[in-house]
Protein backbone atom coordinates (compact mmCIF):
# COMPACT_ATOMS: atom_id res chain seq x y z
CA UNK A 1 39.93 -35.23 -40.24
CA UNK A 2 42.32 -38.07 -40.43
CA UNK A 3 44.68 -39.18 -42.62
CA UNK A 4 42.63 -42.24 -43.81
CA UNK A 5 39.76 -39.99 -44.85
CA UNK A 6 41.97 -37.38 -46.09
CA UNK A 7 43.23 -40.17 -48.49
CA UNK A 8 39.55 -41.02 -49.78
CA UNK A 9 38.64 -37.88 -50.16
CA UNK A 10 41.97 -36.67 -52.13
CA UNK A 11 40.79 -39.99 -53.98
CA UNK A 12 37.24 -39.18 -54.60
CA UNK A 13 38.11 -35.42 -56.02
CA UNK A 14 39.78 -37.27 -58.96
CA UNK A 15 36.94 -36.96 -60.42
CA UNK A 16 38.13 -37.87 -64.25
CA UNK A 17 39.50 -41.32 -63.06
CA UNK A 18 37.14 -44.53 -64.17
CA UNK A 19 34.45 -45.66 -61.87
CA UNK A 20 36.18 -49.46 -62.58
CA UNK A 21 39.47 -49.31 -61.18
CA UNK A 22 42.02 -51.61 -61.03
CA UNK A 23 43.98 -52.65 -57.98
CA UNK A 24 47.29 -51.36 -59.78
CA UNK A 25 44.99 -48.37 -60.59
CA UNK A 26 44.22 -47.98 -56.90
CA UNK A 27 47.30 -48.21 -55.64
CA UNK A 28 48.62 -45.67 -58.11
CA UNK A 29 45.79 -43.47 -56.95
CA UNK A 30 46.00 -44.14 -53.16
CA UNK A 31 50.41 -42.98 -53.23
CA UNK A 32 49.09 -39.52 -55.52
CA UNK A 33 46.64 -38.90 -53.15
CA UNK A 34 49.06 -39.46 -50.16
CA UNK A 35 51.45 -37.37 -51.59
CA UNK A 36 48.98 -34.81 -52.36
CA UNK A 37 47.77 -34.95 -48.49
CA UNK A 38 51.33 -34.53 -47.32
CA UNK A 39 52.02 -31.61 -49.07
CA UNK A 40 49.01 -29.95 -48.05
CA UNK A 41 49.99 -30.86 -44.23
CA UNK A 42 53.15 -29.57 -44.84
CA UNK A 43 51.99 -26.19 -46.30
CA UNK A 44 49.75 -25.86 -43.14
CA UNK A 45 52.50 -26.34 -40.82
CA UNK A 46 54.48 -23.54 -42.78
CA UNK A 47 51.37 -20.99 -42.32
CA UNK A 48 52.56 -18.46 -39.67
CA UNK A 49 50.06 -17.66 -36.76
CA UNK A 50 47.10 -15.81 -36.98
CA UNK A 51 47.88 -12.33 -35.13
CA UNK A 52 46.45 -12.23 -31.79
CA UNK A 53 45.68 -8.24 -30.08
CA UNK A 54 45.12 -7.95 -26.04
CA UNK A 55 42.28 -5.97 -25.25
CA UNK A 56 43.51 -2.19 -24.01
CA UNK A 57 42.42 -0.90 -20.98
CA UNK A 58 45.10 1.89 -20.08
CA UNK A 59 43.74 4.79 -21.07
CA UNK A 60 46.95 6.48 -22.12
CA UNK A 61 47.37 4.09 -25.04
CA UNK A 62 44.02 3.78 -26.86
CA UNK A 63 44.05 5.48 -29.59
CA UNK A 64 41.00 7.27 -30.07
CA UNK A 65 40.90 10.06 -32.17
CA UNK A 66 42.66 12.18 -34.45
CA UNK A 67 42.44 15.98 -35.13
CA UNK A 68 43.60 18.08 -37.80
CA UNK A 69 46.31 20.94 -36.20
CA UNK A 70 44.70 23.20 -38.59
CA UNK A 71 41.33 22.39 -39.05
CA UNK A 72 40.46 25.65 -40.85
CA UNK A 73 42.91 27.38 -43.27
CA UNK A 74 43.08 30.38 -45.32
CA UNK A 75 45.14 30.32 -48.57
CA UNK A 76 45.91 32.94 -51.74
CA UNK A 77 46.94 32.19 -55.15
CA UNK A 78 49.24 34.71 -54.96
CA UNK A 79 52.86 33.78 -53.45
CA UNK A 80 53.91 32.64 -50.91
CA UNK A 81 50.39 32.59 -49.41
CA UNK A 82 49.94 29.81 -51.79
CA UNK A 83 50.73 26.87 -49.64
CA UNK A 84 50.93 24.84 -45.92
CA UNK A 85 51.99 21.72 -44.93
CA UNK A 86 48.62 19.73 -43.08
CA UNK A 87 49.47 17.90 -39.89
CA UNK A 88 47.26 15.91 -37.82
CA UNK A 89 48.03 14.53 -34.05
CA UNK A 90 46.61 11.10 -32.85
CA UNK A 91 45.16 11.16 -29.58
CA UNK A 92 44.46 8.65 -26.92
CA UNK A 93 41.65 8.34 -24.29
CA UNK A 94 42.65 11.12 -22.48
CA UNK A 95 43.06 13.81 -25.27
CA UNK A 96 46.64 13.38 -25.35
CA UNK A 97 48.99 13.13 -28.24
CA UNK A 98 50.14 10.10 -29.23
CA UNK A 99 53.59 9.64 -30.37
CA UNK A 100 54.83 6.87 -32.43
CA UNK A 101 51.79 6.11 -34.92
CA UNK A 102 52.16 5.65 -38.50
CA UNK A 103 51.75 9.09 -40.71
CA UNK A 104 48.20 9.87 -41.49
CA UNK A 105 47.08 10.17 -45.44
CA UNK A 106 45.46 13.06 -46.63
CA UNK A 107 42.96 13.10 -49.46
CA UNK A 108 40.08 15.75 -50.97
CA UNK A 109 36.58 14.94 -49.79
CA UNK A 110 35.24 15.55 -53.59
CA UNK A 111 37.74 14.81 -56.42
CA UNK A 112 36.35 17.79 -58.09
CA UNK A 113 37.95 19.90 -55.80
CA UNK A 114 41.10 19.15 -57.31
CA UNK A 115 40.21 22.17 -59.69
CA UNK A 116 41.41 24.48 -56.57
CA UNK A 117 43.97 22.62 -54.53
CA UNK A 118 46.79 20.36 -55.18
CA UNK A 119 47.52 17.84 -52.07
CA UNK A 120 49.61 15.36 -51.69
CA UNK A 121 49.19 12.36 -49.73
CA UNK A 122 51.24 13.21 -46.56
CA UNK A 123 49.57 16.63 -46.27
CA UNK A 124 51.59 19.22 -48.78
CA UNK A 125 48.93 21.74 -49.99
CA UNK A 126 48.89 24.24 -52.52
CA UNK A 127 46.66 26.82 -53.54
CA UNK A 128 45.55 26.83 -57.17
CA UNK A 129 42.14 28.94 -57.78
CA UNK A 130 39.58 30.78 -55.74
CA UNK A 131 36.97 28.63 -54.26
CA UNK A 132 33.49 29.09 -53.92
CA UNK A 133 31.70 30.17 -51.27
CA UNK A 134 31.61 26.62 -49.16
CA UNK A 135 35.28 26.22 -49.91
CA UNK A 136 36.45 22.64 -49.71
CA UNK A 137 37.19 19.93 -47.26
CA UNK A 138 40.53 17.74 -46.95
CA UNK A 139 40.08 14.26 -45.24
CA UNK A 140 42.73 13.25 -42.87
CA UNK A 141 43.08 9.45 -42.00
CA UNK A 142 44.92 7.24 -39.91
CA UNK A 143 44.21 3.77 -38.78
CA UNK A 144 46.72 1.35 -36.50
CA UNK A 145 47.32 -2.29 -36.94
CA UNK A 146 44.59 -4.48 -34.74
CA UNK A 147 42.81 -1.06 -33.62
CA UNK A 148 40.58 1.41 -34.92
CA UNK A 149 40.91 3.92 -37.94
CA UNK A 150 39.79 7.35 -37.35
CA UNK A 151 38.96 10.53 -39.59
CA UNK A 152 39.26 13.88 -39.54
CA UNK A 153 39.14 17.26 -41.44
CA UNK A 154 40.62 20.71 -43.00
CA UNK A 155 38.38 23.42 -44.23
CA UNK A 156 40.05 25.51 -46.96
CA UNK A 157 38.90 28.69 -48.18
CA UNK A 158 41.31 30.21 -51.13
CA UNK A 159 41.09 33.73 -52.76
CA UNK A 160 42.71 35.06 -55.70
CA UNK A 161 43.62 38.62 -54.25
CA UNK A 162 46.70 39.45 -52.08
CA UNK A 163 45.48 38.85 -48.93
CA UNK A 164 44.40 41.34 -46.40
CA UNK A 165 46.87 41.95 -43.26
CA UNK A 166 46.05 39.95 -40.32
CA UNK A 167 46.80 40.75 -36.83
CA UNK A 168 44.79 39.04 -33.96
CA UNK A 169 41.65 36.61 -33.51
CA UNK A 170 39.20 37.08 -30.95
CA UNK A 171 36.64 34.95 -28.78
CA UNK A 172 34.53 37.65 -27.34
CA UNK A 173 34.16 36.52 -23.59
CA UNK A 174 30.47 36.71 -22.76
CA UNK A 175 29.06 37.60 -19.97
CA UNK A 176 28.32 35.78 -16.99
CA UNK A 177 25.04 34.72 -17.51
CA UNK A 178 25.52 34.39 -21.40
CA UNK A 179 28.66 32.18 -19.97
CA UNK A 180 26.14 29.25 -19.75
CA UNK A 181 24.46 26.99 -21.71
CA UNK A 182 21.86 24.80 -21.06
CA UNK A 183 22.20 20.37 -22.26
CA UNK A 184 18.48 21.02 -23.94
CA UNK A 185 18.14 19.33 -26.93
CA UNK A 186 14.71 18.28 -28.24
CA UNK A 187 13.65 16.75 -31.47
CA UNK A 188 9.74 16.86 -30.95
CA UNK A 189 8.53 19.20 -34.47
CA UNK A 190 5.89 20.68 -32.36
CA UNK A 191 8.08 21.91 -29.48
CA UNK A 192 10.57 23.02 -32.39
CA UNK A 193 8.76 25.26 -33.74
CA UNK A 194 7.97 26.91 -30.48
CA UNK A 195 11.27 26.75 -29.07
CA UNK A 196 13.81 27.07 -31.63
CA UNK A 197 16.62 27.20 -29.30
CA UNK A 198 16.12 24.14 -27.34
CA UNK A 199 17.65 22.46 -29.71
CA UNK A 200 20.97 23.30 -29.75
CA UNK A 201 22.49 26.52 -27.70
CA UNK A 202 24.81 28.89 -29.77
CA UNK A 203 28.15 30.46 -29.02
CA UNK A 204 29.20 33.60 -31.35
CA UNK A 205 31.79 33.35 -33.64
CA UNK A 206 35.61 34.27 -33.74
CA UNK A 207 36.26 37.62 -35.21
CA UNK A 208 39.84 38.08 -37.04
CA UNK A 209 41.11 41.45 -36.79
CA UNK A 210 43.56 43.57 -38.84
CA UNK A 211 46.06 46.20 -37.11
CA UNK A 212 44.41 49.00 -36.85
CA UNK A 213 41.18 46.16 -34.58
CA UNK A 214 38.36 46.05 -38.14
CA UNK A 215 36.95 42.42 -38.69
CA UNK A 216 38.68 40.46 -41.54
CA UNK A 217 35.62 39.17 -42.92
CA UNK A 218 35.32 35.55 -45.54
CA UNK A 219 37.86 33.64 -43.06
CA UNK A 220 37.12 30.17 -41.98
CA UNK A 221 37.53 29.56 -38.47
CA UNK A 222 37.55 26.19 -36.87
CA UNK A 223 36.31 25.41 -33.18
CA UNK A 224 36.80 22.50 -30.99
CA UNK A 225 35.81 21.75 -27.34
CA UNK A 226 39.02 20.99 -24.47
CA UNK A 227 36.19 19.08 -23.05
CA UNK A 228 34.85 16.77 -25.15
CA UNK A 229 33.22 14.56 -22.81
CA UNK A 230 31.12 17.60 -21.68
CA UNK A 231 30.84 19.03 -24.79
CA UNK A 232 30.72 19.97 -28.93
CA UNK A 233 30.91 22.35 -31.34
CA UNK A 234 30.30 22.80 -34.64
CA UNK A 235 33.89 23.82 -36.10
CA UNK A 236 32.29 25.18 -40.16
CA UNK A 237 28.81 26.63 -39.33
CA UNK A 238 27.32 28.33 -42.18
CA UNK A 239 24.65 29.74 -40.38
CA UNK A 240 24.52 33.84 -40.00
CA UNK A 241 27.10 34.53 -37.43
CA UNK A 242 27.03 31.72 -35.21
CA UNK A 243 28.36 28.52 -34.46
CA UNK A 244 26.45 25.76 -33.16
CA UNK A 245 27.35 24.05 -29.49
CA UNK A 246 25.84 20.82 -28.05
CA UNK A 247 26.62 19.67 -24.67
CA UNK A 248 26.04 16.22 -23.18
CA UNK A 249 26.60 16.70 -19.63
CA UNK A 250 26.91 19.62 -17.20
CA UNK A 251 30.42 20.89 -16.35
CA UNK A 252 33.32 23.41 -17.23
CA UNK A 253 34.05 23.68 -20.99
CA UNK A 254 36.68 25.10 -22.62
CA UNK A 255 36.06 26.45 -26.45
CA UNK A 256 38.94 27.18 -28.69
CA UNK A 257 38.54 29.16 -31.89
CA UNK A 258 41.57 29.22 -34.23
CA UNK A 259 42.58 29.41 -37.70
CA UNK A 260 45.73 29.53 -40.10
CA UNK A 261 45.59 32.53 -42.22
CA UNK A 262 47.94 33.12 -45.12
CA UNK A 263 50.92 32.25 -42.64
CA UNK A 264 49.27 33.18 -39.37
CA UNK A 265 48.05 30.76 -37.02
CA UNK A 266 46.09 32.21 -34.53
CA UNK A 267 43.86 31.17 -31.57
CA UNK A 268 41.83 31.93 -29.00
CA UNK A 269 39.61 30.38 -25.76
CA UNK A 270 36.51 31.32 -23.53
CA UNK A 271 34.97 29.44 -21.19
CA UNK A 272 31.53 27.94 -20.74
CA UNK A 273 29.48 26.54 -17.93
CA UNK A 274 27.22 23.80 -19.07
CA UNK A 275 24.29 23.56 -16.91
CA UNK A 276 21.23 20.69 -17.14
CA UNK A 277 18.61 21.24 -19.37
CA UNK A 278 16.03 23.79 -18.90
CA UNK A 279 13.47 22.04 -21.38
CA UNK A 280 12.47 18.29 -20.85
CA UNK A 281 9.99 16.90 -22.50
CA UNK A 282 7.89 13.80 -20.92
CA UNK A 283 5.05 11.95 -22.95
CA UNK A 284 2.28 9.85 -21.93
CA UNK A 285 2.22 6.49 -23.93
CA UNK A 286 1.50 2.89 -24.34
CA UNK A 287 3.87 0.09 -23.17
CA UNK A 288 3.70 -2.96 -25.39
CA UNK A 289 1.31 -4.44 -22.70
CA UNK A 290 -0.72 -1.33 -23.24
CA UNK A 291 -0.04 -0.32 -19.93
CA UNK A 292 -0.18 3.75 -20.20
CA UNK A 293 2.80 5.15 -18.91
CA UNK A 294 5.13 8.36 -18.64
CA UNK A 295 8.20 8.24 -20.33
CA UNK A 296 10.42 9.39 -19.46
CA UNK A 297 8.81 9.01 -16.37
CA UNK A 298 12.09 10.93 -14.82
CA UNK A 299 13.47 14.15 -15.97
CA UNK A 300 16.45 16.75 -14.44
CA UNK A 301 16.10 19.96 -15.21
CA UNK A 302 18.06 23.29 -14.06
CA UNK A 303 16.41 25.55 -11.52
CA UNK A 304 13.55 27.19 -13.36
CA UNK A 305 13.77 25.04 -15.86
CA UNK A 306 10.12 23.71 -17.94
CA UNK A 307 8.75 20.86 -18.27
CA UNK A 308 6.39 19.94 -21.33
CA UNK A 309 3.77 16.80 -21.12
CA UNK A 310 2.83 15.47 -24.26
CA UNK A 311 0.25 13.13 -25.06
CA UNK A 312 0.13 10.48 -27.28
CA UNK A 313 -2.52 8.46 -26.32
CA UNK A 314 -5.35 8.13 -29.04
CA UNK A 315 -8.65 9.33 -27.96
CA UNK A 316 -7.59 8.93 -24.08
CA UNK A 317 -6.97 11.95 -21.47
CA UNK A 318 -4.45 11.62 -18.60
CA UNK A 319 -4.32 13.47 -15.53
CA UNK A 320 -0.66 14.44 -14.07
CA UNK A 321 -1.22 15.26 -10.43
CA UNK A 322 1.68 15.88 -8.24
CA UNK A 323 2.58 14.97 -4.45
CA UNK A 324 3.34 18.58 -3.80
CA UNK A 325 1.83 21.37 -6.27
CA UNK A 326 3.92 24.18 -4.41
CA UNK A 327 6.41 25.75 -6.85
CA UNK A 328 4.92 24.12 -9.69
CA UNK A 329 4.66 27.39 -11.45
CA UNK A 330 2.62 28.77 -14.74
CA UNK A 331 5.28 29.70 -16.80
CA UNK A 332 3.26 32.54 -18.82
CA UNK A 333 3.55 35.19 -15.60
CA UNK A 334 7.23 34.37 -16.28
CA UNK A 335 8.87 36.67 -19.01
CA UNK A 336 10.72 34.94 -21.43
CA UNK A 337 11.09 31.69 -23.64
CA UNK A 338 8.11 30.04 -21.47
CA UNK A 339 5.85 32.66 -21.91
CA UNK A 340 6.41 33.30 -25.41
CA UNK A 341 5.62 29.67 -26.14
CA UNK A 342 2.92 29.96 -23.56
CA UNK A 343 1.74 32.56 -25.98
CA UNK A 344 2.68 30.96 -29.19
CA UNK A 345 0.31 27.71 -28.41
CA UNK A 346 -2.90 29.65 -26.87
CA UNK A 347 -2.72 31.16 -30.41
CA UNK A 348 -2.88 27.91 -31.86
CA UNK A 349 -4.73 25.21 -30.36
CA UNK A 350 -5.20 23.29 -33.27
CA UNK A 351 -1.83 22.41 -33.44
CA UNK A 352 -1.45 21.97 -29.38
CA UNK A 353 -4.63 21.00 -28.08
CA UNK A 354 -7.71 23.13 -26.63
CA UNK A 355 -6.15 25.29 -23.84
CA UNK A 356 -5.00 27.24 -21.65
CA UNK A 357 -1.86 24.80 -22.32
CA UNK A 358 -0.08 26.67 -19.60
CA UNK A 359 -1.83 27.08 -15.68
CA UNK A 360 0.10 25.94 -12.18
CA UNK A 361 0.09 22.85 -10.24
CA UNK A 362 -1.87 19.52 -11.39
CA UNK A 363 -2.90 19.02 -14.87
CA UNK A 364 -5.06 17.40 -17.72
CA UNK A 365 -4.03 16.26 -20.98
CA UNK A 366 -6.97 15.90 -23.14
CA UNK A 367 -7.39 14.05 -26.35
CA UNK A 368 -6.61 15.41 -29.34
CA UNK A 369 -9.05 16.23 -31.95
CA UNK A 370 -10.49 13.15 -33.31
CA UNK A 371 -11.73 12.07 -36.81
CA UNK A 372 -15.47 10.90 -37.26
CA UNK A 373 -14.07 7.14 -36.99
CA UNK A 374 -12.41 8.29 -33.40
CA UNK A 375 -9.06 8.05 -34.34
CA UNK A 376 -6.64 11.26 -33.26
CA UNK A 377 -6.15 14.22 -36.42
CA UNK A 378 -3.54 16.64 -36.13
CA UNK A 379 -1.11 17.25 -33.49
CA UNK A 380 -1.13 15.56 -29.70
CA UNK A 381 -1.88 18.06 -26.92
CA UNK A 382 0.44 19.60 -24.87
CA UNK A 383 0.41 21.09 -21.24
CA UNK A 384 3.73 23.10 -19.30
CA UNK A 385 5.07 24.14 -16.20
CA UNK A 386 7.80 25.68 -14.90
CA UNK A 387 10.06 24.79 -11.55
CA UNK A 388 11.94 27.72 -9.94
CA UNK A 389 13.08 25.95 -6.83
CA UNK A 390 15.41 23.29 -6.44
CA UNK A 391 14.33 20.11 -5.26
CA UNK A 392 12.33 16.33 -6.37
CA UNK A 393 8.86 16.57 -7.66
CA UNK A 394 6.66 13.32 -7.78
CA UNK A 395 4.29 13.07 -9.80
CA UNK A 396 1.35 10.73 -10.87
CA UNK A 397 -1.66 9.65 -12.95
CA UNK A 398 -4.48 8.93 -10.65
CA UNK A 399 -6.07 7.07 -13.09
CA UNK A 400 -3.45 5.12 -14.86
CA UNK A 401 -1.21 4.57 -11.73
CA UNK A 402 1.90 5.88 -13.76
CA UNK A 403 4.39 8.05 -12.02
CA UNK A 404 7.34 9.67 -12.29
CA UNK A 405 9.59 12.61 -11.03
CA UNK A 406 10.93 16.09 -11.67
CA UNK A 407 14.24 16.37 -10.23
CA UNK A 408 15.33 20.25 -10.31
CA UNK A 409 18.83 21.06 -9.28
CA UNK A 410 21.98 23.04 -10.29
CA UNK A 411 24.10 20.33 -8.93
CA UNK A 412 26.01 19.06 -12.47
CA UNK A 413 26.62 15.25 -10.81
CA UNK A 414 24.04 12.90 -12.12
CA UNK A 415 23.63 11.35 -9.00
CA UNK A 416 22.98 14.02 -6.58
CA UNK A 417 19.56 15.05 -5.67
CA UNK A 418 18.93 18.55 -4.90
């Protein structure tokens, strides 16, 4: 805008002055307004610049997370198992710590819980009445200046008693083929129900031993991953005794279990191998063109690993015929979690379509039962097979033209075919 116009319109906001002005008037107005101007130019010029931030691409000096040090802790009312002092440690890209950050600020998830627990803001804790069963959560955050504010938390259980003596934790190493755990992870209700564990795979839980080796039992443990690119845990579970793991991508993965326990702080690691999934689930659809097609119309699965075809096509059947049948195997002559749900859906066609859902080699997927007015009632129909050997399956519908592939290896990089 320029200074002429900046003159009219200081001129025209005077919005009290008479619509008949006089030149004296005028000129009167015109040196306010130029005065008024001048001091708003001035008052611009003494605004400081607006903070500019570089993008970061090192690695080393993102900050990306931040984790509690003792993301599960054990407390008594009775002295001096009363109390701790929370920390937390920022961490960049790579998982390592990063020094130099402001403090993080600690805070209770629920207000209420301010009935058991005193807590400062940088972290001092003290133990004032038993909790319930759940315990209660601290929130730890910490957020840098032109970058990103992250959250993390502390699970505190409290008791009332003395506490019991305390001498190790344990992580059980499993055995070498309970050592692995498969990416499977399915949301489909129907496939739920008939395989409960494709959802996520489970590790067992810490145990926390007195001296003479019995299980301290009530403790909260925490878990976290070394890998978490590869994958997850669940660090409060409060399901039986189990704790929850979900992997995104095959590899090595380190789980640590630890805990602080009325002074203790112990910990402990076992390994896992993370292997592709062993259920995939592929379903026959419409494209927005209404073009039927497979999707995903390529899967990866680990060697003997199923593979479940759903259809969702109203009142339409689709054939999946494949290049090379060999090794495309009926998993119900194999025992376990295929031939259980082979079993579980020949029980129950109404829910999975008219059978046998499970056979060898090519396929149809029928409709699904249909209401009087044709469209589809109750659940989509479902066919399975199994693939023992390594190696890249094409497949196809002879009648649609859609394709895709079953790629079977143990190989964990994505781009490697067996």
């Amino acid at each position: 805008m320029s200074t002429d116009s900046r003159v009219v319109a200081a001129e025209l906001s005077l919005g009290s002055a008479p619509l008949n002005r006089t030149p004296a008037m005028i000129s009167s107005l015109t040196r306010a307004a130029i005065i008024s101007v001048a001091a708003v130019l001035a008052a611009c010029n003494a605004v400081e610049p607006v903070t500019t931030y570089e993008q970061v691409t090192d690695p080393a000096t993102l900050y990306l997370a931040l984790t509690a040090d003792d993301p599960a802790v054990n407390l008594s009312t009775v002295e001096p198992y009363n109390t701790v002092q929370l920390t937390a440690t920022p961490r960049n890209a790579l998982g390592e710590p990063m020094p130099g950050l402001p403090a993080p600020t600690f805070h209770l998830l629920l207000d209420s819980d301010s009935d058991y627990v005193k807590l400062t803001s940088d972290g001092r804790l003290e133990a004032v009445a038993a909790t319930p069963p759940n315990g209660v959560a601290i929130v730890i955050e910490l957020g840098v200046p032109g970058g990103a504010r992250h959250i993390d938390q502390v699970h505190v259980s409290i008791i009332s008693d003395p506490p019991p003596q305390i001498a190790s934790l344990e992580v059980a190493p499993p055995p070498p083929d309970s050592a692995k755990r498969s990416m499977s992870y399915v949301f489909d209700p129907n496939v739920q129900f008939i395989f409960p564990a494709a959802f996520r795979s489970r590790i067992s839980r810490a145990r926390v031993l007195d001296p003479d080796g019995n299980a301290v039992e009530g403790l909260v443990i925490g878990y976290r991953t070394l890998n978490p690119e590869i994958a997850l845990v669940e660090r409060f579970p409060f399901v039986g005794n189990r704790v929850m793991f979900s992997a995104t991508r095959p590899g090595q993965v380190a789980v640590v279990a630890h805990t602080f326990a009325y002074g203790m702080r112990l910990a402990d690691t076992v390994m896992y191998t993370v292997t592709w999934p062993t259920l995939q689930l592929i379903y026959t659809m419409s494209k927005l063109d209404g073009t039927p097609t497979f999707s995903p119309s390529d899967v990866r699965i680990a060697s003997s690993g199923l593979v479940i075809w759903e259809n969702l096509l109203p009142g339409d059947s689709v054939d999946v015929t494949f290049d090379d049948t060999t090794n495309v195997a009926d998993p119900s002559l194999v025992p376990g979690p295929g031939a259980t749900a082979c079993n579980t859906m020949s029980n129950d066609p109404g829910s999975y379509g008219p059978g046998p859902q499970c056979g060898s080699g090519n396929m149809m997927l029928p409709i699904g039962t249909l209401a009087p007015d044709g469209r589809p009632i109750g659940s989509t129909t479902i066919q399975m097979r199994q693939f023992p050997v390594p190696g890249v399956y094409p497949y196809h519908s002879t009648r649609t033209g859609a394709a895709g592939r079953v790629i079977v290896t143990d190989d964990p990089d994505p781009n490697a075919l067996p």
